[in-house]
Protein backbone atom coordinates (compact mmCIF):
# COMPACT_ATOMS: atom_id res chain seq x y z
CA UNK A 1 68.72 126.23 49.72
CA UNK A 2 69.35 125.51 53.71
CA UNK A 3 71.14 128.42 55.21
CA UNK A 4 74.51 127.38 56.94
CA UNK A 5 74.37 125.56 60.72
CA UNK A 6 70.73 124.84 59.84
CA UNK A 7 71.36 121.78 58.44
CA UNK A 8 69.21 119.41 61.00
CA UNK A 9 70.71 119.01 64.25
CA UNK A 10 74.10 117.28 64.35
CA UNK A 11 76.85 119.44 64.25
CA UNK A 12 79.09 120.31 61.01
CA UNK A 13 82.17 119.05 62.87
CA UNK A 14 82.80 116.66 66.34
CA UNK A 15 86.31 116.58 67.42
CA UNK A 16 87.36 114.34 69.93
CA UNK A 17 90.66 114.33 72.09
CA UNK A 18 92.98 111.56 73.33
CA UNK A 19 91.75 112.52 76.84
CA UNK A 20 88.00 112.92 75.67
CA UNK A 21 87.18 116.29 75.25
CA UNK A 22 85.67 117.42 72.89
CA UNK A 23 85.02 119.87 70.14
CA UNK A 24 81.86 120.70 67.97
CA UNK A 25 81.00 123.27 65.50
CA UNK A 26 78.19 124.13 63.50
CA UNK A 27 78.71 125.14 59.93
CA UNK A 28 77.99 128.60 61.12
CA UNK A 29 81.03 128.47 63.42
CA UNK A 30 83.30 127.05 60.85
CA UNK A 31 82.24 129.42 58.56
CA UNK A 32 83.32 132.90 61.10
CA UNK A 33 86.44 130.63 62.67
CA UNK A 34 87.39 129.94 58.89
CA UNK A 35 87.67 133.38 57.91
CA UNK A 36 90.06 134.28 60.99
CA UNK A 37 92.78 131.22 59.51
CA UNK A 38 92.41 132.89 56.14
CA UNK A 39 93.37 136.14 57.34
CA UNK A 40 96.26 134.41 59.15
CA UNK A 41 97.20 133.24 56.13
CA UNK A 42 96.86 136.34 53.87
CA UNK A 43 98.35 138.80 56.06
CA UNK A 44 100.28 137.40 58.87
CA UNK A 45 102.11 134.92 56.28
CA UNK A 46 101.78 136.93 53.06
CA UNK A 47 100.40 134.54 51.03
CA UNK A 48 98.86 135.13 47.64
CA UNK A 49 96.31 133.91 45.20
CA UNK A 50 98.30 130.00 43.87
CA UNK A 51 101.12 130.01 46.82
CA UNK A 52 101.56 126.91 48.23
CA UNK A 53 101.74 126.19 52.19
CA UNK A 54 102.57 122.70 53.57
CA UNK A 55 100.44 121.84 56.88
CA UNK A 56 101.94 119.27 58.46
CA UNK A 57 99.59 118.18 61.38
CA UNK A 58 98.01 115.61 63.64
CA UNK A 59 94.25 115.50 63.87
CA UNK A 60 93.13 118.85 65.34
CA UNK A 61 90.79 121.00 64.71
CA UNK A 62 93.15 123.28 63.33
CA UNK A 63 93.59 121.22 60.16
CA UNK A 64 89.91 121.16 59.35
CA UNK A 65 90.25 125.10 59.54
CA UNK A 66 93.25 125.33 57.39
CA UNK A 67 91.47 123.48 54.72
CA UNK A 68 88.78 125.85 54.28
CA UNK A 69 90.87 128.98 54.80
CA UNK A 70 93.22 127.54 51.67
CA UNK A 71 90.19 127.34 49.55
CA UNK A 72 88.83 130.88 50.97
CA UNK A 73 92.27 132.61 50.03
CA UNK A 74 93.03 130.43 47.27
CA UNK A 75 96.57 129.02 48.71
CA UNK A 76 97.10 125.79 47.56
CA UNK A 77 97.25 123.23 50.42
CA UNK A 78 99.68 120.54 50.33
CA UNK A 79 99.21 117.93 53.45
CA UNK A 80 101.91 115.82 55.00
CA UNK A 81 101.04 113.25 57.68
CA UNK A 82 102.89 113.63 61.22
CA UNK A 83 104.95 110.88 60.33
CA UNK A 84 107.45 112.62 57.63
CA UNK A 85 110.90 112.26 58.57
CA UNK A 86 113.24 115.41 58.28
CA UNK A 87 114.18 114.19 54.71
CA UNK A 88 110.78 113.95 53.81
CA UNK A 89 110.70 117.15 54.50
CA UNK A 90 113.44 118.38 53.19
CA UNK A 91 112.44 117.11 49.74
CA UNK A 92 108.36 117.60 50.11
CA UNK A 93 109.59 121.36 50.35
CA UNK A 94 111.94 121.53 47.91
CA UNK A 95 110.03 119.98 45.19
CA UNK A 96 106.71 122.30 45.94
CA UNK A 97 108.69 125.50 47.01
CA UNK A 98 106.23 125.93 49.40
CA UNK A 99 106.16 129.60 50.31
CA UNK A 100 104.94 128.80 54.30
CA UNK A 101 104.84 126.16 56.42
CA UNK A 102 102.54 125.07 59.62
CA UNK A 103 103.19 122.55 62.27
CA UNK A 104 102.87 121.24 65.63
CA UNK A 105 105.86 120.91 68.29
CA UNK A 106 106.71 117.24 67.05
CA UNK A 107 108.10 117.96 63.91
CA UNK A 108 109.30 121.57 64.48
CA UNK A 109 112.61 120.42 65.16
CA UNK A 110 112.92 118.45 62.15
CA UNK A 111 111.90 121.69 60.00
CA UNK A 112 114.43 123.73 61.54
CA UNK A 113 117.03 121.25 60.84
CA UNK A 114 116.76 122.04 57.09
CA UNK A 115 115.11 124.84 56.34
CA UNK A 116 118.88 126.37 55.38
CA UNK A 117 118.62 124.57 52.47
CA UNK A 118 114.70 125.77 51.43
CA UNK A 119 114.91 129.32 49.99
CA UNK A 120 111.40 129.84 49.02
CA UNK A 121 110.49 129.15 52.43
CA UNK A 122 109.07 132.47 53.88
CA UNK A 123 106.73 131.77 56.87
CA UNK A 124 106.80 129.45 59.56
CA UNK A 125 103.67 129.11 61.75
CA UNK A 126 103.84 126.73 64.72
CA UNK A 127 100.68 125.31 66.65
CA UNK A 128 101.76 125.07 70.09
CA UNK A 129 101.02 126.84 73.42
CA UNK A 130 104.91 127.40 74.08
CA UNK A 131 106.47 130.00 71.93
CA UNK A 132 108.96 129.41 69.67
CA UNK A 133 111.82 131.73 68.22
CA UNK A 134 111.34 132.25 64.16
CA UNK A 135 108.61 131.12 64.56
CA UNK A 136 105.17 133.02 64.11
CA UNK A 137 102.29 131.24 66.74
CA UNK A 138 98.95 130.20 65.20
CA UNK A 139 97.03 130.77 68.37
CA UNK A 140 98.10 134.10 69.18
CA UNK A 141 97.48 135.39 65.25
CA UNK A 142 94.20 133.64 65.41
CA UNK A 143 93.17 135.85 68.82
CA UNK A 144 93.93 138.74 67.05
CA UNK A 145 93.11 138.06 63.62
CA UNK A 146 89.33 139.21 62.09
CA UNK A 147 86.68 137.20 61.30
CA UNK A 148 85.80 139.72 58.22
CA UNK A 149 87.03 138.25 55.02
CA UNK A 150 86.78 138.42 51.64
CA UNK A 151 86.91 134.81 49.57
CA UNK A 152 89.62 135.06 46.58
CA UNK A 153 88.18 134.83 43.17
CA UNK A 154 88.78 131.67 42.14
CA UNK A 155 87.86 129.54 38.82
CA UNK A 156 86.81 126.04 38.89
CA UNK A 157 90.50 124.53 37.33
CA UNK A 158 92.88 126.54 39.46
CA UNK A 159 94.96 124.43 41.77
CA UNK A 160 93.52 123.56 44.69
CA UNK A 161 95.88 121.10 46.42
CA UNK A 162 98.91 118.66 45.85
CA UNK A 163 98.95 115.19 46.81
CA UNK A 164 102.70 113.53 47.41
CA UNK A 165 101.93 110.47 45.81
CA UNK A 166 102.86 107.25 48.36
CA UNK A 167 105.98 106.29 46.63
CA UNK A 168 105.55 102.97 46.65
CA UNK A 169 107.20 102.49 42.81
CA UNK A 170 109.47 105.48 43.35
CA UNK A 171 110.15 108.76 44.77
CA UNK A 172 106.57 110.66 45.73
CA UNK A 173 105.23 112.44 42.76
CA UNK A 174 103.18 116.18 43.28
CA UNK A 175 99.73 115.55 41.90
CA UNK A 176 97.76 118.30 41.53
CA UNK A 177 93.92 118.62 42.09
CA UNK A 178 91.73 121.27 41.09
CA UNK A 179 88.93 123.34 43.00
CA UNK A 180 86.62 121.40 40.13
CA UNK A 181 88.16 117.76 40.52
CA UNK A 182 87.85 117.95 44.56
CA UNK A 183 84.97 120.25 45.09
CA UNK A 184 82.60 118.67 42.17
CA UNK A 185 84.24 115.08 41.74
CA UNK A 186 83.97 113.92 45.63
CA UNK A 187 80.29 114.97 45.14
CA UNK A 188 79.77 110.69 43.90
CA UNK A 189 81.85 109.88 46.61
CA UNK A 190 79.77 111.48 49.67
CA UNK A 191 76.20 110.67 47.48
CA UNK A 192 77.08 107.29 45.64
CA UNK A 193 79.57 105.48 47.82
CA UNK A 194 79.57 107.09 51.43
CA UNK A 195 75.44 107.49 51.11
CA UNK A 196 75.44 110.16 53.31
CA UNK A 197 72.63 112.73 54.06
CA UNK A 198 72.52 115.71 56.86
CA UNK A 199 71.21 112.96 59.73
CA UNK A 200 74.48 111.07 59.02
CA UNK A 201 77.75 111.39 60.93
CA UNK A 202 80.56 110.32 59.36
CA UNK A 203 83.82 108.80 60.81
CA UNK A 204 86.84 108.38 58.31
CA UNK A 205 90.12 107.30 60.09
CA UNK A 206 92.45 108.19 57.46
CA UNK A 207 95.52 109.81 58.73
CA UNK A 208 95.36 114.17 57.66
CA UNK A 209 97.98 113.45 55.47
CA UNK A 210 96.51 111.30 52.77
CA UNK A 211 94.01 112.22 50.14
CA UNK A 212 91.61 109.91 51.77
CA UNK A 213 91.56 112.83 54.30
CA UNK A 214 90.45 114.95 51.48
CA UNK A 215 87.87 112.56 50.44
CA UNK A 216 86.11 111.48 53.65
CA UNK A 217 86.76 114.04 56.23
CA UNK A 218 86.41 117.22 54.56
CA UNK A 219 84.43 116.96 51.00
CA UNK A 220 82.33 114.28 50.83
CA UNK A 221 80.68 114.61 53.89
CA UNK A 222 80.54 118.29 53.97
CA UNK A 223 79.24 118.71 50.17
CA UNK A 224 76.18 116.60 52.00
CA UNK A 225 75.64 118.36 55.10
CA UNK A 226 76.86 115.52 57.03
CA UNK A 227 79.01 115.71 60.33
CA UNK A 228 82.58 114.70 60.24
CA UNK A 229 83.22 112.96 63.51
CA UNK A 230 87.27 112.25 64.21
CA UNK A 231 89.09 111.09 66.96
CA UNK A 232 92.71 112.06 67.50
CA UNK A 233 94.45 108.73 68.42
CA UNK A 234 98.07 108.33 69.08
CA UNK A 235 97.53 105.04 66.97
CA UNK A 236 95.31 102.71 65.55
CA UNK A 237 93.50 101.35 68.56
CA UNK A 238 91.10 98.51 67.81
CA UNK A 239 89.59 98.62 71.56
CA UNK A 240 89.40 102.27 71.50
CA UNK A 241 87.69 102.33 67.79
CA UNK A 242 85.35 99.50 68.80
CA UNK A 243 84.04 101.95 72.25
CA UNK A 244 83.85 104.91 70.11
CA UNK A 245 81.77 103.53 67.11
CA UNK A 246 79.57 102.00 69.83
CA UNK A 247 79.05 105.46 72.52
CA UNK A 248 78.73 108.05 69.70
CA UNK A 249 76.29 108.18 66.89
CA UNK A 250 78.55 107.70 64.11
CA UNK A 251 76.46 106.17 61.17
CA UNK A 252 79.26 105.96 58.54
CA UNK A 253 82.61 104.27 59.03
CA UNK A 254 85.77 103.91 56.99
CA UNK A 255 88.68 102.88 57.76
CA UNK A 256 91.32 100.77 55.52
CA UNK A 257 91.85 97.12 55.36
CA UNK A 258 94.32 96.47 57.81
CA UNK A 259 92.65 98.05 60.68
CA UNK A 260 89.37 96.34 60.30
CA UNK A 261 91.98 93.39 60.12
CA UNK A 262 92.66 94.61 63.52
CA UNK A 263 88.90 94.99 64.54
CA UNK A 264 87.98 91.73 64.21
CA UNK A 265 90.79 89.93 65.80
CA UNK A 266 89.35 92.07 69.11
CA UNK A 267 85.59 90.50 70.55
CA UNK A 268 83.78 92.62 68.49
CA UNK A 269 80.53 91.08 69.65
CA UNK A 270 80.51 92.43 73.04
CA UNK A 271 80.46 96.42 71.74
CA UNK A 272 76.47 97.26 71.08
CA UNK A 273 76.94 99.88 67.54
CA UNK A 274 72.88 101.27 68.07
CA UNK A 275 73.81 103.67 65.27
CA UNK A 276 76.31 102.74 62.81
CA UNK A 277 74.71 101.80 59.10
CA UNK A 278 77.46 101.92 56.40
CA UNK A 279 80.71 100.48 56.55
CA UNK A 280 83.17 101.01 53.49
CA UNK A 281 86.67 100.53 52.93
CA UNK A 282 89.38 101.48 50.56
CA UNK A 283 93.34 101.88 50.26
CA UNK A 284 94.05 98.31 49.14
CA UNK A 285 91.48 95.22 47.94
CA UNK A 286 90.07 94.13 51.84
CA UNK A 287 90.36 90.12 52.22
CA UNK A 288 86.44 87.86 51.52
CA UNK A 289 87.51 86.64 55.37
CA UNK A 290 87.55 89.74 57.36
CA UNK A 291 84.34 91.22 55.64
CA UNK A 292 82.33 87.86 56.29
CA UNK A 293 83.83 88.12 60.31
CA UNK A 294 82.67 91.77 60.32
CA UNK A 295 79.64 90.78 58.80
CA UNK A 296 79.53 88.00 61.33
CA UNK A 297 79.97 90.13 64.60
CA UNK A 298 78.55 92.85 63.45
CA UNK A 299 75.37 92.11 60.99
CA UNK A 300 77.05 94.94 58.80
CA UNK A 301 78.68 94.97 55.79
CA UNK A 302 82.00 96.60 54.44
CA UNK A 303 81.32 97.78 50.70
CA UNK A 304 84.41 98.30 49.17
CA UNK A 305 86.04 101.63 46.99
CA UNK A 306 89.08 101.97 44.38
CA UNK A 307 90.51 105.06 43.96
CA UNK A 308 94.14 107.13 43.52
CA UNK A 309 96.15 110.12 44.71
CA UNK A 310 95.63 110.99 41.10
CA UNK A 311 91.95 110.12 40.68
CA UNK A 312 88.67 110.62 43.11
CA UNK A 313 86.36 107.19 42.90
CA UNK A 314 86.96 105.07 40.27
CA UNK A 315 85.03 102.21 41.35
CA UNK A 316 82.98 100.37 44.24
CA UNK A 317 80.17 98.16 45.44
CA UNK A 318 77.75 101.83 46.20
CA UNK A 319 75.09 101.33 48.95
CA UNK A 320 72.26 98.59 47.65
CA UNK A 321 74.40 96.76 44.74
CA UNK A 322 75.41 93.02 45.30
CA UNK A 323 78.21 92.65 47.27
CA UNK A 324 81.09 90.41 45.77
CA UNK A 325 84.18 89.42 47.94
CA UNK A 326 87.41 90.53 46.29
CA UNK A 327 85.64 92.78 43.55
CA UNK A 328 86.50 96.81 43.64
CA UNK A 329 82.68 96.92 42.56
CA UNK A 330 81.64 98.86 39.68
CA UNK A 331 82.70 101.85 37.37
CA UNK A 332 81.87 104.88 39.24
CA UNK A 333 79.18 107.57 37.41
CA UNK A 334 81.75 110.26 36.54
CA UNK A 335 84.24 107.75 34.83
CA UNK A 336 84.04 105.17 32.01
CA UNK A 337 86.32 102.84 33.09
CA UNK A 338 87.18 99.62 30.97
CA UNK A 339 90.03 96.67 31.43
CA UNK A 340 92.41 97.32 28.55
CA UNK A 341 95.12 95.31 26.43
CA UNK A 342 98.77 97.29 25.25
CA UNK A 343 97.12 98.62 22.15
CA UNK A 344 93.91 100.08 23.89
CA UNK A 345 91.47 97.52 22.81
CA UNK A 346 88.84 96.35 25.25
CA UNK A 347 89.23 93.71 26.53
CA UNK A 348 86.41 90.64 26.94
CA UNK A 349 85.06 89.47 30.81
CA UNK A 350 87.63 86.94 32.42
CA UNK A 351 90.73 88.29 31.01
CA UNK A 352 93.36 90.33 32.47
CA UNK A 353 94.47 93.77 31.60
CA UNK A 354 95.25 97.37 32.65
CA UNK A 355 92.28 99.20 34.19
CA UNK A 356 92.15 102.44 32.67
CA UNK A 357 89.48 105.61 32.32
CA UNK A 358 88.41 106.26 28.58
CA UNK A 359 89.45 110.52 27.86
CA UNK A 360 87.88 110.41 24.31
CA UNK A 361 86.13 113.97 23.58
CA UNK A 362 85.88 115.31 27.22
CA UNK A 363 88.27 114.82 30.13
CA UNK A 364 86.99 113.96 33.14
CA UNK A 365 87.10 116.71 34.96
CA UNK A 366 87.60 114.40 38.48
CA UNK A 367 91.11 114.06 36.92
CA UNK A 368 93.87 115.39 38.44
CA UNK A 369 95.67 118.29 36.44
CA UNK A 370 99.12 116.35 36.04
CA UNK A 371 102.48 115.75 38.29
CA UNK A 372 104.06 119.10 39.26
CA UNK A 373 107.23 119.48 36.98
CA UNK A 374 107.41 116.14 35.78
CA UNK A 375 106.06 116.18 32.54
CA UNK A 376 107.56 112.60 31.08
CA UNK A 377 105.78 110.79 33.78
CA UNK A 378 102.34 113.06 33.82
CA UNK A 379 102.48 111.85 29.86
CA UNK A 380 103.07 108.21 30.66
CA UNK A 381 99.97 108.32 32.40
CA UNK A 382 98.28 108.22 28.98
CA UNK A 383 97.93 105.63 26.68
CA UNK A 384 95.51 106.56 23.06
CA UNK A 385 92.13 107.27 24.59
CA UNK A 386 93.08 106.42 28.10
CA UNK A 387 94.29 107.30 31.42
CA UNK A 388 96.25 104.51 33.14
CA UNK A 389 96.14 103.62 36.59
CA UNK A 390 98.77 101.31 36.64
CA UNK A 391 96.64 98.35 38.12
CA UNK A 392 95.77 95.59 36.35
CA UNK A 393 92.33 93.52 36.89
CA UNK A 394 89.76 91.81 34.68
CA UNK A 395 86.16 92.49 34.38
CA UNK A 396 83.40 89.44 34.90
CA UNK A 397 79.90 89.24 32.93
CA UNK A 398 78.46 91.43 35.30
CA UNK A 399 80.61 94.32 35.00
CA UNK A 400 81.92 93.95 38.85
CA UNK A 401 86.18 94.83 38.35
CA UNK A 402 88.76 92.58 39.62
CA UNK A 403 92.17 93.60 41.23
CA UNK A 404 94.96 91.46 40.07
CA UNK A 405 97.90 94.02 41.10
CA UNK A 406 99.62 96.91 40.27
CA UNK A 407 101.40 96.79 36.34
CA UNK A 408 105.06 96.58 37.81
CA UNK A 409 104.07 93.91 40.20
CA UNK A 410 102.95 91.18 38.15
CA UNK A 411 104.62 88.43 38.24
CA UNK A 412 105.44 85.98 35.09
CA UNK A 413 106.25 82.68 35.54
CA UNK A 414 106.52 80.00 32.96
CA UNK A 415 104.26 82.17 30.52
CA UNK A 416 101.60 82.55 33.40
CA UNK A 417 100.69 86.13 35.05
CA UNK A 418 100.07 86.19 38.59
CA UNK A 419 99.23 89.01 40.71
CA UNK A 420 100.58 89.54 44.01
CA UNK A 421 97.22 90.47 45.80
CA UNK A 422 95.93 86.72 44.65
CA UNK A 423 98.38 84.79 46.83
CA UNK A 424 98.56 87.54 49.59
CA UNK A 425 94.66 86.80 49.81
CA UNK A 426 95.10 83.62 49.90
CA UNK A 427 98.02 83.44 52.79
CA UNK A 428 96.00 86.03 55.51
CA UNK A 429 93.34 82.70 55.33
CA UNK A 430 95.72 80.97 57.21
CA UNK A 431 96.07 81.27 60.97
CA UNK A 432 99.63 81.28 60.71
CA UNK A 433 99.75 84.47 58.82
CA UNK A 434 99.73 87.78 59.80
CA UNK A 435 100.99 90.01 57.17
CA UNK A 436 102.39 89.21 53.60
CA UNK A 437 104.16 90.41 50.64
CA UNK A 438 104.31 88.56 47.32
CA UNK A 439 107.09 89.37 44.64
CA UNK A 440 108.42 87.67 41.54
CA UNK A 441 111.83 85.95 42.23
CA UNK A 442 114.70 85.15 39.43
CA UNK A 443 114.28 81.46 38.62
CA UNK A 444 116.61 79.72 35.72
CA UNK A 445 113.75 77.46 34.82
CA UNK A 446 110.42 79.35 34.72
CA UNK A 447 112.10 83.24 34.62
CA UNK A 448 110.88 83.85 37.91
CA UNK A 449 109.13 81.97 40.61
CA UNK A 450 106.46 83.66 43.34
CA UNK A 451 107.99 84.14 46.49
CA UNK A 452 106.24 84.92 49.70
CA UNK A 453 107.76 87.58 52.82
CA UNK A 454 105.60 85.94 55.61
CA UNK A 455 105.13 87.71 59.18
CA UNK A 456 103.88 85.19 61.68
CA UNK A 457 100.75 85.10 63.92
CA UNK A 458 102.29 85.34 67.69
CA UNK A 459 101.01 81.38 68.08
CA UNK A 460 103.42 80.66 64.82
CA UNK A 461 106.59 81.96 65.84
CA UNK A 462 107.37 78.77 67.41
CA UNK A 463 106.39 75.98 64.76
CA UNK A 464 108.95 74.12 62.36
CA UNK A 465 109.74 76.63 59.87
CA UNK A 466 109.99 73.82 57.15
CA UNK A 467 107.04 72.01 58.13
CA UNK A 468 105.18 75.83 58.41
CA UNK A 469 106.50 76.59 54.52
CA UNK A 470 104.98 72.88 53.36
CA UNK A 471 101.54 73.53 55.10
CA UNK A 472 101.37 77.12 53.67
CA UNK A 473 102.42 76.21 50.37
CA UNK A 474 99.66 73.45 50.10
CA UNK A 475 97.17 76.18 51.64
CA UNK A 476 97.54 78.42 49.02
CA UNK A 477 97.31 75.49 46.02
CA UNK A 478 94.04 74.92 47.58
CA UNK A 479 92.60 78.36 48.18
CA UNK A 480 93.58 79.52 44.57
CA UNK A 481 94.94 78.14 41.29
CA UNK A 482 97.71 75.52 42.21
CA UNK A 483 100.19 77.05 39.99
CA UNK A 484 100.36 80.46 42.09
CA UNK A 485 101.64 78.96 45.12
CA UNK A 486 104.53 80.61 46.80
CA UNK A 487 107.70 78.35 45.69
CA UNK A 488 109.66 80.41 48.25
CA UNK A 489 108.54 81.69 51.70
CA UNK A 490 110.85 83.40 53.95
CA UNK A 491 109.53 84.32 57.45
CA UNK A 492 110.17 88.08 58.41
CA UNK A 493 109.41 90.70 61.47
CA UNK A 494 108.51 93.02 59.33
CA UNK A 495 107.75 94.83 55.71
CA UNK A 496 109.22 97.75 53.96
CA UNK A 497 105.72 100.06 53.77
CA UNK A 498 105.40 103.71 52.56
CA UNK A 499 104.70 106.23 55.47
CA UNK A 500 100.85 105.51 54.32
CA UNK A 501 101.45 102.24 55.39
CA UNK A 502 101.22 100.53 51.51
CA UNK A 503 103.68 97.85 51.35
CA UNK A 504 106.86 98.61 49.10
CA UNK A 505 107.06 95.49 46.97
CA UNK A 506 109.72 97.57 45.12
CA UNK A 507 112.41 97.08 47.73
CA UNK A 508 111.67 93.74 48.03
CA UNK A 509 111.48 92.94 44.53
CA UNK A 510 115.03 94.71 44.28
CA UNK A 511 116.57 92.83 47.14
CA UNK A 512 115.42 89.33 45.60
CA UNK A 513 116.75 90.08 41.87
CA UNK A 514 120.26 91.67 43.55
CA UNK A 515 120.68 88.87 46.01
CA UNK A 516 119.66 85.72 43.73
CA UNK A 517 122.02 84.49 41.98
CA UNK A 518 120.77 82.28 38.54
């Protein structure tokens, strides 16, 4: 077994800053630097074995630390992206009774404003070089903290982390993850999916508070030996992605649909990429047009992965299989996973049904545990044999899995089901469209009707609305079955999304039913 920091000769970590500096550690160093966070964390803030602690932070290299110090005392980590409002807050604390809390100087202010109201709140910790009353500060405890610590004892199903689920059905739900179902089941991931080794560097964009954090920028590359390479951005910058991938030797790239949507709207063809090999994406189903214009301006390909708060991989085109536009790929090694009718029966290639992970005998152990203190929906999760997702798909003859939509989004109209994502793939063809958002619509004829939430393409905005709708409508009949055209299309500035950026069909959905009168 290779000792620690000898693991070839990229680094364990590369950090780099808004104004390019930069940051690199060898496993070695994140090993001693490690310890020093977990002794913040055990003494300074008094946290024991199972306590939860909510880091809410931008991409620093403090996060990365805070990770491994949570496994090394056994706290259990609960992440929260930069984003969170103060009522996010409010009730992400609440419903964890997180013991301690860390954060930068942009949300410290919204902590303070209702902490009153979170009693199991103990310990505050603030990164920031300005001091801060009631509030303990990170970099002076880590000067004088000691890089001599003991790891916790801990066994392979006791809590790890919790996941707020994105909320896009509901309030966020708490799932919880084990030290098995993250430190084993992201082994596929990093292996299978990511096909990493210790030569690669690996460059997830995912946002620290998301579980694709988890996935790509802490255990799947790490369980490798592979560098994680980040890059804190203020946001999403397609130009400033595009120079990065092509001046550091970054070999592995993931980032989520929309922002290689972004990508490949910029000249792509003018940045060199001398290293980059593996492109995969994941989050939502990516559209057949931007892979073939990556593929085009690039000569790479984007292989696709399916997987939940709840879950690690489920499925995905790994390194080397045939790629197929629109398909989530295959059943990942550590799950059986099979398209299912309402009474658990398999169902046959071609027809549509919920996509859920046989449980029969032995549980996957890439599971997670269930949704902290909600025990009615943690049970609904299960159907005989199964787990549920709560996506629906179909499977074809050669065992590639099709996204149709989630279970509460399908839409039935005149005894046919139609799935959101089918007509939202089929609008972002057009030049006109930008973003979309497909829900079902009360109709007195045919129950409901599809309806279409369109945001524009800047050269749109102008155009005859009417004549726009017509031409759209008529796209879609051609680009998929003629009977899931949108019958409605109303042009909008914007969507209702979850902080993760998942579009919130619910509240659409809602308004349509409450505002249409039949």
């Amino acid at each position: 077994m290779e000792k620690a920091g000898s693991r070839g000769s990229n680094p364990a970590f590369w950090w780099l800053s808004r104004r390019g500096q930069e940051v690199k550690w060898s496993f070695q160093d994140l090993g001693v630097y490690s310890k020093k966070v977990a002794n913040i964390l055990s003494d300074a803030c008094n946290l024991q074995l199972t306590d939860r602690v909510i880091v809410i932070l931008p991409i620093i290299p403090e996060w990365w630390l805070l990770n491994v110090a949570c496994m090394r005392t056994g706290t259990v980590l609960i992440p929260g992206t930069s984003q969170l409002t103060a009522t996010d807050i409010l009730y992400r604390l609440q419903a964890s009774k997180a013991k301690c809390i860390i954060t930068n100087d942009i949300l410290v202010d919204s902590v303070e404003s209702v902490m009153s109201k979170c009693p199991s709140l103990k310990a505050k910790v603030i990164i920031s070089h300005k001091y801060r009353k009631g509030w303990m500060n990170f970099h002076e405890l880590y000067r004088n903290a000691s890089s001599d610590h003991k790891c916790a004892k801990t066994k392979s199903f006791d809590p790890l982390a919790i996941f707020f689920t994105s909320g896009t059905t509901g309030a966020p739900k708490m799932a919880l993850h084990t030290h098995c179902s993250y430190g084993i089941g992201l082994t596929v991931n990093g292996r299978y999916w990511l096909d990493l080794t210790p030569s690669d560097v690996m460059w997830n964009t995912s946002d620290t508070g998301w579980a694709k954090s988890a996935w790509s920028s802490v255990f799947s590359p790490w369980i490798q030996g592979s560098c994680v390479f980040v890059q804190n951005m203020r946001r999403f910058n397609p130009e400033q992605v595009l120079e990065t991938l092509s001046k550091y030797p970054i070999t592995t790239f993931c980032s989520p649909p929309t922002a290689y949507r972004m990508l490949v709207q910029s000249d792509v063809s003018k940045y060199k990429f001398k290293n980059l090999q593996h492109c995969v994406s994941a989050g939502e189903p990516i559209n057949r047009e931007v892979m073939d214009s990556w593929k085009k301006q690039t000569g790479l390909d984007i292989y696709e992965g399916y997987g939940q708060t709840e879950t690690v991989l489920i499925c995905a085109t790994f390194k080397g299989m045939k790629i197929k536009p629109g398909s989530m790929g295959k059943p990942s090694p550590a799950f059986n996973v099979q398209v299912i009718d309402e009474n658990c029966n398999v169902l046959p290639p071609g027809v549509e049904g919920e996509i859920a992970i046989h449980m029969k005998s032995v549980r996957p152990f890439s599971l997670f545990s269930r949704y902290i203190d909600q025990p009615k929906q943690t049970a609904a999760t299960l159907r005989g044999d199964y787990y549920l997702t709560g996506d629906r798909g179909q499977v074809d003859e050669d065992g590639y899995i099709w996204f149709m939509g989630r279970a509460d989004d399908i839409i039935l109209s005149s005894g046919y089901r139609i799935g959101p994502f089918e007509v939202e793939n089929a609008l972002i063809e057009h030049p006109a469209v930008a973003e979309s958002a497909v829900v079902g619509s009360p109709d007195p004829t045919r129950g409901e009707v599809v309806k279409a939430f369109v945001i524009l393409t800047p050269n749109f905005t102008s155009h005859d609305p009417d004549k726009l709708i017509k031409e759209l409508q008529e796209h879609v009949k051609k680009t998929t079955a003629p009977y899931k055209y949108p019958r409605k299309i109303e042009f909008v500035k914007q969507l209702p999304t979850t902080i993760s950026g998942k579009i919130k069909r619910i509240e659409l959905r809602k308004k349509e039913w409450e505002n249409t009168k039949i």
